[in-house]
N, C-alpha and C. Protein backbone atom coordinates (compact mmCIF):
# COMPACT_ATOMS: atom_id res chain seq x y z
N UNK A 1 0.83 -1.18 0.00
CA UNK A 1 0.00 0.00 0.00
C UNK A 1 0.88 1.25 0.00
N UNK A 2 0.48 2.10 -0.80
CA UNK A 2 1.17 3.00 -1.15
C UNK A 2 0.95 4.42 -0.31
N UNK A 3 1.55 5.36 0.13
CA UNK A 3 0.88 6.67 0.80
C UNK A 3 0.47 7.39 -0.39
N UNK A 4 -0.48 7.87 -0.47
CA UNK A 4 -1.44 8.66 -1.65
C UNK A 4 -0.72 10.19 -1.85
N UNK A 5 -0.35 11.01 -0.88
CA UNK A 5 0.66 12.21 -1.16
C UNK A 5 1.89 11.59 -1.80
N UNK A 6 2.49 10.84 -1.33
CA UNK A 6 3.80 10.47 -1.92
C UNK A 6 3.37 10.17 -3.81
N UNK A 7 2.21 9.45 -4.09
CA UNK A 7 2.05 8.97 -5.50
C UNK A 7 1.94 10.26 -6.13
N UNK A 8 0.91 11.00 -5.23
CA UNK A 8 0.35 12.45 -5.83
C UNK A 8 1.60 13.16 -6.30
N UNK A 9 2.44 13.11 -5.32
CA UNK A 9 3.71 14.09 -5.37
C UNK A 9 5.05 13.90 -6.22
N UNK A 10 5.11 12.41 -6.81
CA UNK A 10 5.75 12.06 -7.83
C UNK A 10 5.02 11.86 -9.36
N UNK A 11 3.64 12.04 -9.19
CA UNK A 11 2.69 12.64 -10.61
C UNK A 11 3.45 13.44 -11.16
N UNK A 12 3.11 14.56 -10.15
CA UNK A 12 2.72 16.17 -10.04
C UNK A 12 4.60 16.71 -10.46
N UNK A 13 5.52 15.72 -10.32
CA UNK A 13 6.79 15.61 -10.45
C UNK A 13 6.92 15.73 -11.97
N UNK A 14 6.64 14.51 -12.06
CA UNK A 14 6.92 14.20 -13.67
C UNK A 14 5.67 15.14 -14.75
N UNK A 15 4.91 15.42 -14.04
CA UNK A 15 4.27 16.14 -15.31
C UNK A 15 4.78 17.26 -15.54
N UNK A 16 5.24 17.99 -14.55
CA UNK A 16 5.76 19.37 -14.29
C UNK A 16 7.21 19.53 -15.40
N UNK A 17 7.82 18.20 -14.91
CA UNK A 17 8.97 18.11 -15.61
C UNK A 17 8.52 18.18 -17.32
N UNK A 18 7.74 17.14 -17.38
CA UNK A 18 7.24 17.24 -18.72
C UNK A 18 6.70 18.49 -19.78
N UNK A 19 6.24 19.09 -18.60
CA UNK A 19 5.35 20.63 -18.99
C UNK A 19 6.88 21.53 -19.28
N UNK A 20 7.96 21.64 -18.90
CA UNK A 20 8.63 22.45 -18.93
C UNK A 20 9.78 22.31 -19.96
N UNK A 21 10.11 20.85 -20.33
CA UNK A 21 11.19 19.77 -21.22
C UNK A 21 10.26 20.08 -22.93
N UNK A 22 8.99 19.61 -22.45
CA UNK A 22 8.65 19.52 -23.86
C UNK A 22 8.64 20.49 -24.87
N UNK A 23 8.29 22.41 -24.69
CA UNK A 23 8.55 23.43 -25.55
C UNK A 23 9.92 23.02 -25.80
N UNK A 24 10.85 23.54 -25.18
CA UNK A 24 12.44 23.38 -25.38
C UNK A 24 13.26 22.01 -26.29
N UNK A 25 12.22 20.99 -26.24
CA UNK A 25 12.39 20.06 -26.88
C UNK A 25 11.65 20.05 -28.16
N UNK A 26 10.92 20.25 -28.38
CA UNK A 26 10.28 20.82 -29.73
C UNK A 26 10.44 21.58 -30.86
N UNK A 27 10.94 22.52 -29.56
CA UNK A 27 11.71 23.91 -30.63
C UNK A 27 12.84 22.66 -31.02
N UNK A 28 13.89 22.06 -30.62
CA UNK A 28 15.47 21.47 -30.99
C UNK A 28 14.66 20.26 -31.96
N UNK A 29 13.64 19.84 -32.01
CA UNK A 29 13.18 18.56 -33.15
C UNK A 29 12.67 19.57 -34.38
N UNK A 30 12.03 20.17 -34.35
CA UNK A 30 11.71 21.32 -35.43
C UNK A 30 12.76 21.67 -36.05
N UNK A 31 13.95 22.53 -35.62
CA UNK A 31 15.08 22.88 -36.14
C UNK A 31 15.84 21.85 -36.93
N UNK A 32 15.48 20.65 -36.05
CA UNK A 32 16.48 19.73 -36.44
C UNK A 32 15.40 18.83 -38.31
N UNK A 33 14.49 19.22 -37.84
CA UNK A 33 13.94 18.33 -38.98
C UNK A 33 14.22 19.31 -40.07
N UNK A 34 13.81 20.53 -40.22
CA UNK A 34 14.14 21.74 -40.90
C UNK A 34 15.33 21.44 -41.38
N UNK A 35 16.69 21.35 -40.91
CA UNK A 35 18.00 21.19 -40.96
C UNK A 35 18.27 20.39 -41.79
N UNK A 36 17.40 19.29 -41.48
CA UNK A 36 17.51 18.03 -42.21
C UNK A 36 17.35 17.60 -43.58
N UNK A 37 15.87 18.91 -43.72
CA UNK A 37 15.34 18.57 -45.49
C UNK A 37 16.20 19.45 -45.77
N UNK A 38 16.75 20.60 -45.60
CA UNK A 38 17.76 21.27 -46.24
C UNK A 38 18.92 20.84 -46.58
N UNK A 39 19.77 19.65 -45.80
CA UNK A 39 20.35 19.05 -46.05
C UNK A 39 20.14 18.31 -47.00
N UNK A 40 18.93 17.31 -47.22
CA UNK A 40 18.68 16.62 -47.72
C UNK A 40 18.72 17.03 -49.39
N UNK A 41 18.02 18.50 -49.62
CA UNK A 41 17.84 18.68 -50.51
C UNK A 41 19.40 19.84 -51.07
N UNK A 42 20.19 20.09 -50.69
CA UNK A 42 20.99 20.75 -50.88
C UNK A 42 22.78 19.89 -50.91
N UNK A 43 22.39 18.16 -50.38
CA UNK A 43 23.44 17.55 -50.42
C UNK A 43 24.21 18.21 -49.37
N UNK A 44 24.32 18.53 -48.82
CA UNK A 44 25.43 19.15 -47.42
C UNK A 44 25.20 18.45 -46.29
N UNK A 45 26.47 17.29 -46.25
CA UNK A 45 26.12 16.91 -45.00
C UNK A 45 27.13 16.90 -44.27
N UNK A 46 27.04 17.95 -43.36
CA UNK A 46 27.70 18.32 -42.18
C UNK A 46 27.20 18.15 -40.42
N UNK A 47 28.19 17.52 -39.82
CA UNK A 47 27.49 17.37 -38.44
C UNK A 47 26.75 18.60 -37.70
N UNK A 48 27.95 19.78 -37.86
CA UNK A 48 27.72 20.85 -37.04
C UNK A 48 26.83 22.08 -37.69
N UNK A 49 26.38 21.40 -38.82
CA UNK A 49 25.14 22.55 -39.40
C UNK A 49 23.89 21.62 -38.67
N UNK A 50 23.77 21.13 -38.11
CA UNK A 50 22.51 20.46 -36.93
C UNK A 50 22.94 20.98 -35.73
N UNK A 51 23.55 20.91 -35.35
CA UNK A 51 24.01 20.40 -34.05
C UNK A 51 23.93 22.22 -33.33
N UNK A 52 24.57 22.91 -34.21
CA UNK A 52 25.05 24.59 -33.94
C UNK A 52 23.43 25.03 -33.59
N UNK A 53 22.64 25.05 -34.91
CA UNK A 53 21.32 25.86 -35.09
C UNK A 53 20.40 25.04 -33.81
N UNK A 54 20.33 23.59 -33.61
CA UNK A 54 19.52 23.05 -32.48
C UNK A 54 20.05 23.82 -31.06
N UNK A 55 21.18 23.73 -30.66
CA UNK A 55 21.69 24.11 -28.87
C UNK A 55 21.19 25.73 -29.05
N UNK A 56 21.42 27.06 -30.10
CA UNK A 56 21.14 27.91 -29.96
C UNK A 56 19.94 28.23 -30.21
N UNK A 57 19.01 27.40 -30.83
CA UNK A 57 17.31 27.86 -30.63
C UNK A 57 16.85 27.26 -29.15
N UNK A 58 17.64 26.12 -28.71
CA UNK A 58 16.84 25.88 -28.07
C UNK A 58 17.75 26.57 -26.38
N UNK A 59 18.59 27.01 -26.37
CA UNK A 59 18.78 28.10 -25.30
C UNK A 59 17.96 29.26 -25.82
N UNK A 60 17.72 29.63 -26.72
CA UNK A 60 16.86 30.64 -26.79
C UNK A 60 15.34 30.75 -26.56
N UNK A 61 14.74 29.36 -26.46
CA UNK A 61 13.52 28.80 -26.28
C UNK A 61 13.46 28.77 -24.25
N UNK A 62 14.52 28.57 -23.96
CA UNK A 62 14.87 28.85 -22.95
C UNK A 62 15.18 29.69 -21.93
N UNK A 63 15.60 30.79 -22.38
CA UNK A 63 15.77 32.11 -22.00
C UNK A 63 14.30 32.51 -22.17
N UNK A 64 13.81 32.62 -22.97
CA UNK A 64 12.34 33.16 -23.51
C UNK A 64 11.19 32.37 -22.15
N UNK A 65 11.60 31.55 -21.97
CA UNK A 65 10.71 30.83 -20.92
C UNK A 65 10.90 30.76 -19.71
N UNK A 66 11.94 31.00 -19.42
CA UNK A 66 12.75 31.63 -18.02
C UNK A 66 11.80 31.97 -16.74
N UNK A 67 11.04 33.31 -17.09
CA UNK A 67 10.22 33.84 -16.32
C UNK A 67 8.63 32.49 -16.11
N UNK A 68 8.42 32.08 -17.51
CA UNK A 68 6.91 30.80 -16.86
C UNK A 68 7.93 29.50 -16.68
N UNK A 69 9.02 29.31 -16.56
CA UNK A 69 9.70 27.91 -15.88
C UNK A 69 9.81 28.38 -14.20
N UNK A 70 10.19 29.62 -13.84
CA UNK A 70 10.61 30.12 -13.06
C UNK A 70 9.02 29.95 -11.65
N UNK A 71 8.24 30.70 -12.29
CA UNK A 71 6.71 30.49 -11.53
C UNK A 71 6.24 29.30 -11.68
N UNK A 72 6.37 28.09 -12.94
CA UNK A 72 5.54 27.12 -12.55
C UNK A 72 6.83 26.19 -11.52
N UNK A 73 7.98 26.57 -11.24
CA UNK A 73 8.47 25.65 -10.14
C UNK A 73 8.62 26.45 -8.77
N UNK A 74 8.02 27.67 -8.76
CA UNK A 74 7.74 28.40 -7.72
C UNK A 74 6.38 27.74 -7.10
N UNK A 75 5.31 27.82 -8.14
CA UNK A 75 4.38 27.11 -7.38
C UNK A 75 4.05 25.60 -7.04
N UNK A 76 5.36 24.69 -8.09
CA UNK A 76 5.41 23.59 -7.20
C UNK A 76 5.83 23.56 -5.84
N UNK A 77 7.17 24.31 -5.82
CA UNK A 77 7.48 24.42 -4.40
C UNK A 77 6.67 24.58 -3.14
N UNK A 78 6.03 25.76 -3.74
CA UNK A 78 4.62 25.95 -2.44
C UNK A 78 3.70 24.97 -2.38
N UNK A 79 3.50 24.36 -3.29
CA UNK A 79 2.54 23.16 -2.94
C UNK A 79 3.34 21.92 -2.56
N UNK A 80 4.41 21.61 -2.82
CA UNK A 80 5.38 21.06 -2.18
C UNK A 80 5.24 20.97 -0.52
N UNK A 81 5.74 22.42 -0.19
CA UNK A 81 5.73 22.63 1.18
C UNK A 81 4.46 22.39 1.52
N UNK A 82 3.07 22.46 1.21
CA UNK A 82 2.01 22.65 2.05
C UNK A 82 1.12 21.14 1.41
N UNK A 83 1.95 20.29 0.82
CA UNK A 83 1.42 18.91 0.83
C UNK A 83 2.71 18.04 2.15
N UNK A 84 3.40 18.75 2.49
CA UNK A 84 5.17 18.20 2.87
C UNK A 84 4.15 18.27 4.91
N UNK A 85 3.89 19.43 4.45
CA UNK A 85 3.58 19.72 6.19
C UNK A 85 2.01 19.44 6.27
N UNK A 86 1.42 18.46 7.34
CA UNK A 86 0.61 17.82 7.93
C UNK A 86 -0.78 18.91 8.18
C-alpha cells in the first residue's frame, strides 16, 4: 500500500517536468527536422550545421521561458511545502 501524497507528489513531479522539457524540446526537433530537409535537398552533409542551429534555438527557447519555468516551479514548491507539512 502505497501513501497517496507520496504517489500524488511524484505525478505532479513528472508532469511538471514534462510541462517544462517539452517546448524546449520541440523547438530542438523542429530545427532539427528543418535542418535536415535542407540538407537533404541541398546535399550538405555536415554534423555541425545540426548540431550549432539546435543548442542555440533551443537556449533561446529557454531564456524566452525563463520567467513561466521560473513560476511554474515556484508554485510547485509551495505546494510542495504545504502537501510536505501535515
Amino acid at each position: 500500500m502505497y501513501d497517496e501524497s507520496l504517489v500524488y507528489l511524484v505525478r505532479e513531479t513528472i508532469l511538471l517536468t514534462l510541462k517544462i522539457v517539452l517546448p524546449i524540446l520541440g523547438a530542438g526537433v523542429v530545427v532539427g527536422l528543418v535542418i535536415s530537409i535542407l540538407q537533404s535537398v541541398t546535399s550538405i552533409q555536415d554534423q555541425t550545421l545540426t548540431f550549432v542551429p539546435k543548442i542555440v534555438v533551443m537556449l533561446a527557447v529557454v531564456v524566452f521561458l525563463t520567467p513561466w519555468i521560473v513560476q511554474r516551479l515556484g508554485e510547485f514548491a509551495s505546494d510542495l511545502l504545504w502537501v510536505a507539512i501535515p
